[in-house]
PDB file of N, CA and C in Angstrom:
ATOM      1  N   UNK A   1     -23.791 -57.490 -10.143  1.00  0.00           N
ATOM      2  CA  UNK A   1     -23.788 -56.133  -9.673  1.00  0.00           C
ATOM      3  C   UNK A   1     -24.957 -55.937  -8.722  1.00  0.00           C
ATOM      4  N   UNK A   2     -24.454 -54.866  -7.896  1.00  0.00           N
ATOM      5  CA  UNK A   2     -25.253 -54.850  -7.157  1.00  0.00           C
ATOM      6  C   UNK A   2     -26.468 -54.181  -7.173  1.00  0.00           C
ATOM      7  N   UNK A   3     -26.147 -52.834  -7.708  1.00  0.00           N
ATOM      8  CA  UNK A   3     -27.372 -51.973  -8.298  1.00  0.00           C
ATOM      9  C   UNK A   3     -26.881 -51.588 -10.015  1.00  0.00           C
ATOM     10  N   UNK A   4     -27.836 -51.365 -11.061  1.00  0.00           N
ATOM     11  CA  UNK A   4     -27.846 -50.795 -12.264  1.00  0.00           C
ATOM     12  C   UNK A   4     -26.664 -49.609 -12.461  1.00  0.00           C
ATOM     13  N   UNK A   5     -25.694 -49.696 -12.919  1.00  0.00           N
ATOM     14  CA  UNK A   5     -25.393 -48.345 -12.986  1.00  0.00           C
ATOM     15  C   UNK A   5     -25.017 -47.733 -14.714  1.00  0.00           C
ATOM     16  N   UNK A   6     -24.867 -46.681 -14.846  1.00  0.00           N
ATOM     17  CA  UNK A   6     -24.992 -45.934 -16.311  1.00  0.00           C
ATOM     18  C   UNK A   6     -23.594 -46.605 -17.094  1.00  0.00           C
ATOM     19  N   UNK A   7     -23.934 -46.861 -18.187  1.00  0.00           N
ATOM     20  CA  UNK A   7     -22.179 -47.036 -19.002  1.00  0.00           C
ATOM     21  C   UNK A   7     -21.460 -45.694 -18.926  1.00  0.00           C
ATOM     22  N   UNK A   8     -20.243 -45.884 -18.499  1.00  0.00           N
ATOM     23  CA  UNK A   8     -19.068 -45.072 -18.071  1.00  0.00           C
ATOM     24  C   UNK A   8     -18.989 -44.699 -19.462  1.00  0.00           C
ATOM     25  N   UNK A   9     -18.637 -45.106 -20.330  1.00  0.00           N
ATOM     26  CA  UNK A   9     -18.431 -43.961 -21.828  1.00  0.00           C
ATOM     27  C   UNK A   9     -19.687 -42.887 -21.906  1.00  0.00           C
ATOM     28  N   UNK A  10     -20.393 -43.169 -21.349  1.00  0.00           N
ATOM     29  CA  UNK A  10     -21.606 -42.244 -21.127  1.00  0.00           C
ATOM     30  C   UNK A  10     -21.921 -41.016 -20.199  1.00  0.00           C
ATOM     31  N   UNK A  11     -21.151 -41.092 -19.106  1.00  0.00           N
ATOM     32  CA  UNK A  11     -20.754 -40.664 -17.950  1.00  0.00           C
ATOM     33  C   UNK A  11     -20.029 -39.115 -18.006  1.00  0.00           C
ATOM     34  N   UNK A  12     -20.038 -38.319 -17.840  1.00  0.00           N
ATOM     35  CA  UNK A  12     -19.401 -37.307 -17.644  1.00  0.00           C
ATOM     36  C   UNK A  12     -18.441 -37.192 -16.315  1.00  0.00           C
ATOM     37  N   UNK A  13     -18.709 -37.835 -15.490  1.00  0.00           N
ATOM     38  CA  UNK A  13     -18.562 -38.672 -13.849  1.00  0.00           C
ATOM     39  C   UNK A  13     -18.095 -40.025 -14.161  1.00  0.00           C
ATOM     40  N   UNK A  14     -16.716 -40.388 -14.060  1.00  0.00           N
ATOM     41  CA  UNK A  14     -16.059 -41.730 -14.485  1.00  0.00           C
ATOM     42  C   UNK A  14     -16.010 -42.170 -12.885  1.00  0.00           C
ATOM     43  N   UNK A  15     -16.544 -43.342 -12.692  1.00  0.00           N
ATOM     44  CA  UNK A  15     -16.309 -44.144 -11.155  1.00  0.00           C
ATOM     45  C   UNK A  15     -14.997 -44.869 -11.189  1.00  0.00           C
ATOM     46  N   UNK A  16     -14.606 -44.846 -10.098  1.00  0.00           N
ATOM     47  CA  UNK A  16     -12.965 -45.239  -9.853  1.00  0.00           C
ATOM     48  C   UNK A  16     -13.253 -46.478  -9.840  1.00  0.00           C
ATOM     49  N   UNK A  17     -12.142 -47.177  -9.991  1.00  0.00           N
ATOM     50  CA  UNK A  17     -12.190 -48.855  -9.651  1.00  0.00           C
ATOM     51  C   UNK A  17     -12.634 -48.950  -8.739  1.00  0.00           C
ATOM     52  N   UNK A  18     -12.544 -48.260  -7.238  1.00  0.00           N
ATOM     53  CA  UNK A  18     -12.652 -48.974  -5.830  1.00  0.00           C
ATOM     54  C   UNK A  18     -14.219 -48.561  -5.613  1.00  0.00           C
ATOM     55  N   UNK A  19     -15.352 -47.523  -6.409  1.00  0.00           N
ATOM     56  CA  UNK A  19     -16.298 -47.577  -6.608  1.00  0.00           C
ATOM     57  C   UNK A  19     -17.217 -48.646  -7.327  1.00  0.00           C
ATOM     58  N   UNK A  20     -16.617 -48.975  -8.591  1.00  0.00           N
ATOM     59  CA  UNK A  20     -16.902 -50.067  -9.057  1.00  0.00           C
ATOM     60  C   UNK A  20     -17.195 -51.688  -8.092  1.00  0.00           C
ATOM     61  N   UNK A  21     -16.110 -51.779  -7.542  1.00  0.00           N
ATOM     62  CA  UNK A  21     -15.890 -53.266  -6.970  1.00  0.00           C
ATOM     63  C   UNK A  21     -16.858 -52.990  -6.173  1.00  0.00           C
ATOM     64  N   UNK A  22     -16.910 -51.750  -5.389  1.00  0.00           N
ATOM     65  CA  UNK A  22     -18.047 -51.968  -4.213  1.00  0.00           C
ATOM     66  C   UNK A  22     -19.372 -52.297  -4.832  1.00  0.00           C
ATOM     67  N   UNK A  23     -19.375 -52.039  -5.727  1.00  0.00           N
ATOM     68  CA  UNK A  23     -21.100 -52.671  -6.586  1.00  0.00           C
ATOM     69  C   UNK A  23     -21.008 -53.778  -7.043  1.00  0.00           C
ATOM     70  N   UNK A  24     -19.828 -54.737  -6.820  1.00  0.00           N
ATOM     71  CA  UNK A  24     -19.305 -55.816  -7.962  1.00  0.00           C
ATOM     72  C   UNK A  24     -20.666 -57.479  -6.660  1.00  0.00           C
ATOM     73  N   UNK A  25     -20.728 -57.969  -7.120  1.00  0.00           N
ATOM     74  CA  UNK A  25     -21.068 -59.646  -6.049  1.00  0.00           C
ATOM     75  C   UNK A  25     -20.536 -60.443  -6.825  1.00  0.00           C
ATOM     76  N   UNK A  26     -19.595 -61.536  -5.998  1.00  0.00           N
ATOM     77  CA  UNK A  26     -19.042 -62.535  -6.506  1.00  0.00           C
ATOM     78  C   UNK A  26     -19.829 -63.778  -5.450  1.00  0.00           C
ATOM     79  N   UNK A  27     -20.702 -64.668  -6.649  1.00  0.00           N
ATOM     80  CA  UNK A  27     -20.731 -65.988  -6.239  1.00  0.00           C
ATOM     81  C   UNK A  27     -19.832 -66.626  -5.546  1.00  0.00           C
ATOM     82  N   UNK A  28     -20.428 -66.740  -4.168  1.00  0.00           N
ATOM     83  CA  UNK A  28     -19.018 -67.819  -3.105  1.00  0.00           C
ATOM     84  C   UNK A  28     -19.378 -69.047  -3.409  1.00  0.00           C
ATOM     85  N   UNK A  29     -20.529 -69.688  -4.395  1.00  0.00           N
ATOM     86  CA  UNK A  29     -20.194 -71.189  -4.620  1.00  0.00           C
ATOM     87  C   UNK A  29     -19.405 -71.421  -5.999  1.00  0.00           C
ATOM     88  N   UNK A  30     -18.964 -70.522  -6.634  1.00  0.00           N
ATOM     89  CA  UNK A  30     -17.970 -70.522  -7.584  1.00  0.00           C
ATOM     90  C   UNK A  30     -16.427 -70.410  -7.192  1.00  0.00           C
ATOM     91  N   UNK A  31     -16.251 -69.649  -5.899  1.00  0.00           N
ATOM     92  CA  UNK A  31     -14.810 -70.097  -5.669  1.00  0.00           C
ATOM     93  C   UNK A  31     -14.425 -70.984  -4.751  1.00  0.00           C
ATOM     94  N   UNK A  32     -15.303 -72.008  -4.432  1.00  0.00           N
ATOM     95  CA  UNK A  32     -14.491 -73.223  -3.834  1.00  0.00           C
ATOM     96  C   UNK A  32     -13.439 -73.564  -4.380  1.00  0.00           C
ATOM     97  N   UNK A  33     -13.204 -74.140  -5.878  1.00  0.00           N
ATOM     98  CA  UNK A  33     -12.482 -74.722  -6.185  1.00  0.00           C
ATOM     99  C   UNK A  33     -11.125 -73.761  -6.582  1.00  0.00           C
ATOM    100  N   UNK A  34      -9.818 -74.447  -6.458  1.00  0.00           N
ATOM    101  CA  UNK A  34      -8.983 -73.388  -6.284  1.00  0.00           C
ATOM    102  C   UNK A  34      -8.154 -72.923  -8.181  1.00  0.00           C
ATOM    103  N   UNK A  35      -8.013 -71.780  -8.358  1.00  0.00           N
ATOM    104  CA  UNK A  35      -7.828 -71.206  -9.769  1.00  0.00           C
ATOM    105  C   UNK A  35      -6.280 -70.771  -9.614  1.00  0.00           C
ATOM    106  N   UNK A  36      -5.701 -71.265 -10.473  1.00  0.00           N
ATOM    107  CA  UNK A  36      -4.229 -70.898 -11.188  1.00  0.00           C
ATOM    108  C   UNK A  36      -4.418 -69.628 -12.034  1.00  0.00           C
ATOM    109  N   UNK A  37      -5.452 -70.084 -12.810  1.00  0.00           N
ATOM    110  CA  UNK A  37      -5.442 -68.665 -13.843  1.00  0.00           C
ATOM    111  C   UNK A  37      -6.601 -68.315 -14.452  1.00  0.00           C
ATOM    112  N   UNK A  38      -6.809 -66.824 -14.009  1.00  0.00           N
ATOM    113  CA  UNK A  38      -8.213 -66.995 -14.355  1.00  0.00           C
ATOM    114  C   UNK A  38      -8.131 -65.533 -15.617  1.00  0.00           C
ATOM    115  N   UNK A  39      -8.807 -65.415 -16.577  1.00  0.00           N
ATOM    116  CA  UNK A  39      -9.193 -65.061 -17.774  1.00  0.00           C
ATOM    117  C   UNK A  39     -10.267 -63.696 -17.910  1.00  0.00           C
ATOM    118  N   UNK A  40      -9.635 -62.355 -18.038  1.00  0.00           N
ATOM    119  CA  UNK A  40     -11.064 -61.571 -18.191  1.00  0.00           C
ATOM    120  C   UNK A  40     -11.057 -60.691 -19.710  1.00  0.00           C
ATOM    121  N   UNK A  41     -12.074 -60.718 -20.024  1.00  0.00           N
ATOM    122  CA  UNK A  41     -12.448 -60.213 -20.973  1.00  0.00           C
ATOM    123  C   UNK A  41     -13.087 -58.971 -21.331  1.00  0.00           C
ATOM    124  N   UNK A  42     -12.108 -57.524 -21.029  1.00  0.00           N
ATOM    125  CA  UNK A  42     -13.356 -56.073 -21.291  1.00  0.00           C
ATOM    126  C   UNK A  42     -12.789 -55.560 -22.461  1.00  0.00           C
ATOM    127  N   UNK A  43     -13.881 -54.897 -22.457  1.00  0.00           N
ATOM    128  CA  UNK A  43     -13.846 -54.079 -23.725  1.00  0.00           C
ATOM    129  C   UNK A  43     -12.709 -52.776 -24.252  1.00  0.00           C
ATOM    130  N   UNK A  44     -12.784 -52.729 -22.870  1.00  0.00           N
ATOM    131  CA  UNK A  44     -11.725 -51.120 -21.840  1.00  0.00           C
ATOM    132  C   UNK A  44     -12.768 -49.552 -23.234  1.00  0.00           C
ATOM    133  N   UNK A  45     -13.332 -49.414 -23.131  1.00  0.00           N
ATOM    134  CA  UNK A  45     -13.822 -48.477 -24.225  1.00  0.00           C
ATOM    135  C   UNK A  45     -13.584 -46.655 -23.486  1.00  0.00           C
ATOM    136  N   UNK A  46     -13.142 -47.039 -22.071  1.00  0.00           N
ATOM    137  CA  UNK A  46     -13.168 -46.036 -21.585  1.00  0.00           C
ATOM    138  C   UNK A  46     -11.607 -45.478 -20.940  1.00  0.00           C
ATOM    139  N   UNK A  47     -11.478 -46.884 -19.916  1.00  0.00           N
ATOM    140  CA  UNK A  47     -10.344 -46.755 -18.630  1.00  0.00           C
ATOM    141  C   UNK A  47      -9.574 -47.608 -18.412  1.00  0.00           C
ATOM    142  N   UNK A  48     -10.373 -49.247 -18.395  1.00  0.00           N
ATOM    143  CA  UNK A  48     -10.242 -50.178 -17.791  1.00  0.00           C
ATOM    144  C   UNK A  48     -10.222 -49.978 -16.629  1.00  0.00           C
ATOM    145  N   UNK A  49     -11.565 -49.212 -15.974  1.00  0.00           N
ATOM    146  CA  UNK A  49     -11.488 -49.248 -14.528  1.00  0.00           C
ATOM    147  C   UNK A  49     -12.428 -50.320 -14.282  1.00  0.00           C
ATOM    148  N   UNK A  50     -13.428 -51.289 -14.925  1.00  0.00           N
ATOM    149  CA  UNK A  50     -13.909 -52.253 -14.813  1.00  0.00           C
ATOM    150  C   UNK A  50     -13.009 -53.742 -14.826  1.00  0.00           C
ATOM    151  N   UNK A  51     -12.130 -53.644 -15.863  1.00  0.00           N
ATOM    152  CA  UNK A  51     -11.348 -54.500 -15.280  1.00  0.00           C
ATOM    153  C   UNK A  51     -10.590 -54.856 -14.071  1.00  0.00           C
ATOM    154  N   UNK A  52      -9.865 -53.473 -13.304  1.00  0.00           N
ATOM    155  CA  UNK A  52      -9.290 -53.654 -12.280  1.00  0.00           C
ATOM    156  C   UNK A  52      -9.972 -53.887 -11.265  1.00  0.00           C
ATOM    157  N   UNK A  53     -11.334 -53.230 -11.368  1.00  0.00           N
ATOM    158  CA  UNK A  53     -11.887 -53.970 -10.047  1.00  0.00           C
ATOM    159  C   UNK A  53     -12.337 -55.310 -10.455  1.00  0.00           C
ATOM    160  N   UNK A  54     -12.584 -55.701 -11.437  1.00  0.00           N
ATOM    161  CA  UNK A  54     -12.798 -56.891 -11.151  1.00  0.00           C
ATOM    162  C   UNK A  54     -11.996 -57.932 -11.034  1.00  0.00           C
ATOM    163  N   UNK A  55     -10.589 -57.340 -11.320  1.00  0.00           N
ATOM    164  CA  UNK A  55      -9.286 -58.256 -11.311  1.00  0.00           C
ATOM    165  C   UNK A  55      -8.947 -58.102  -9.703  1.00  0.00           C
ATOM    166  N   UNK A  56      -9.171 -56.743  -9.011  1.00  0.00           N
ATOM    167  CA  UNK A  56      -9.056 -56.992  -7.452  1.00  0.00           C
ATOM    168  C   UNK A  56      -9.773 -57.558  -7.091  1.00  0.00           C
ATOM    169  N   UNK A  57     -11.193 -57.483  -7.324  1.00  0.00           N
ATOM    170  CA  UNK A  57     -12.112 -58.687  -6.760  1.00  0.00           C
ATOM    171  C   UNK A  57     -11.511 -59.685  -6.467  1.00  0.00           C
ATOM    172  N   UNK A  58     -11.622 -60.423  -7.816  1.00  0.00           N
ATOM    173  CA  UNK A  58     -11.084 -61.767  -7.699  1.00  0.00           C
ATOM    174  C   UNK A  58      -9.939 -61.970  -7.271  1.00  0.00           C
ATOM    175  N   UNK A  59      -8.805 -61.243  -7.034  1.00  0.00           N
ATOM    176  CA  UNK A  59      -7.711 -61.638  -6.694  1.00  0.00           C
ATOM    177  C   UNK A  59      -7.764 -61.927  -4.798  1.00  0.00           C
ATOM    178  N   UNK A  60      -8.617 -60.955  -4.100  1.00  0.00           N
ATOM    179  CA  UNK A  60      -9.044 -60.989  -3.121  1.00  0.00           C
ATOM    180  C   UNK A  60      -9.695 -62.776  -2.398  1.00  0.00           C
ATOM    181  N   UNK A  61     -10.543 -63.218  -3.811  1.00  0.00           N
ATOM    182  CA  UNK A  61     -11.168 -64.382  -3.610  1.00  0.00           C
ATOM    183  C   UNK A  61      -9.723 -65.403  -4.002  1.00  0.00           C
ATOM    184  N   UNK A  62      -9.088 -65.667  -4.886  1.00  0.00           N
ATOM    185  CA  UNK A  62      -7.954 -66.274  -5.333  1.00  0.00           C
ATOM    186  C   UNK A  62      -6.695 -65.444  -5.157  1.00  0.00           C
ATOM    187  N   UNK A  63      -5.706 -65.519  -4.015  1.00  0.00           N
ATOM    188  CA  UNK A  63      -5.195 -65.075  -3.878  1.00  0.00           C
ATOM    189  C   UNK A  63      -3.819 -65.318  -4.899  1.00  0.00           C
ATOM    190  N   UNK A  64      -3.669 -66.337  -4.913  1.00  0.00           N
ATOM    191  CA  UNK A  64      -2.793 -67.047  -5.619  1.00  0.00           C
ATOM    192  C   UNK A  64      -2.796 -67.869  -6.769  1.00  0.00           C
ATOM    193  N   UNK A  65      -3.664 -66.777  -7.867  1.00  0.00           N
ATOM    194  CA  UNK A  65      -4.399 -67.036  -9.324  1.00  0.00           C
ATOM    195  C   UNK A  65      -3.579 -65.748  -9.453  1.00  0.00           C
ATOM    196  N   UNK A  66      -3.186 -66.186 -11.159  1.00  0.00           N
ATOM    197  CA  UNK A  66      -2.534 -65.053 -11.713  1.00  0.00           C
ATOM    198  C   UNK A  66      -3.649 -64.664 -12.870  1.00  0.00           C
ATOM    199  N   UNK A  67      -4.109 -63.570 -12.950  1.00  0.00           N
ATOM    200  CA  UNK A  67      -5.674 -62.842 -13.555  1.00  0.00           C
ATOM    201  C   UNK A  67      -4.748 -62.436 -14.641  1.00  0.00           C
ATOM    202  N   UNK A  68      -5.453 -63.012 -15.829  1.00  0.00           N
ATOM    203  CA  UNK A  68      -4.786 -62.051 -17.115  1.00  0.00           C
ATOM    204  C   UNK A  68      -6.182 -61.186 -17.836  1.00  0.00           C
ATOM    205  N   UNK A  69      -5.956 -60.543 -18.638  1.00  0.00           N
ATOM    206  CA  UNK A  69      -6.693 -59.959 -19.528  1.00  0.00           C
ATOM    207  C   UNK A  69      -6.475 -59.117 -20.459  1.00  0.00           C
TER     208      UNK A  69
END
């Protein structure tokens, strides 16, 4: 991430996915190699708006990885 931000169950102000991702950094020496399927793990305690951005993230980097979670 890019800057600190507050836990969303905490929030009175829920950030959208496409807010989220913009704070998200993905290591570019982690996606050289190419991914079939890649694996995420949230909690969802709120939205699952952390998941989706991070499932667009990555889908952006692996286009042709099927993201489960």
């Amino acid at each position: 991430m890019k800057d600190n931000i507050e836990a969303t169950h905490t929030t009175a102000q829920r950030p959208k996915p496409g807010e989220i991702e913009a704070n998200l950094l993905l290591d570019q020496r982690l996606c050289r190699e190419k991914k079939e399927t890649i694996f995420l793990v949230d909690d969802v305690i709120a939205s699952g708006a952390h998941f989706k951005a991070c499932q667009h993230k990555l889908q952006e980097n692996f286009p042709k990885a099927e993201i489960k979670g």
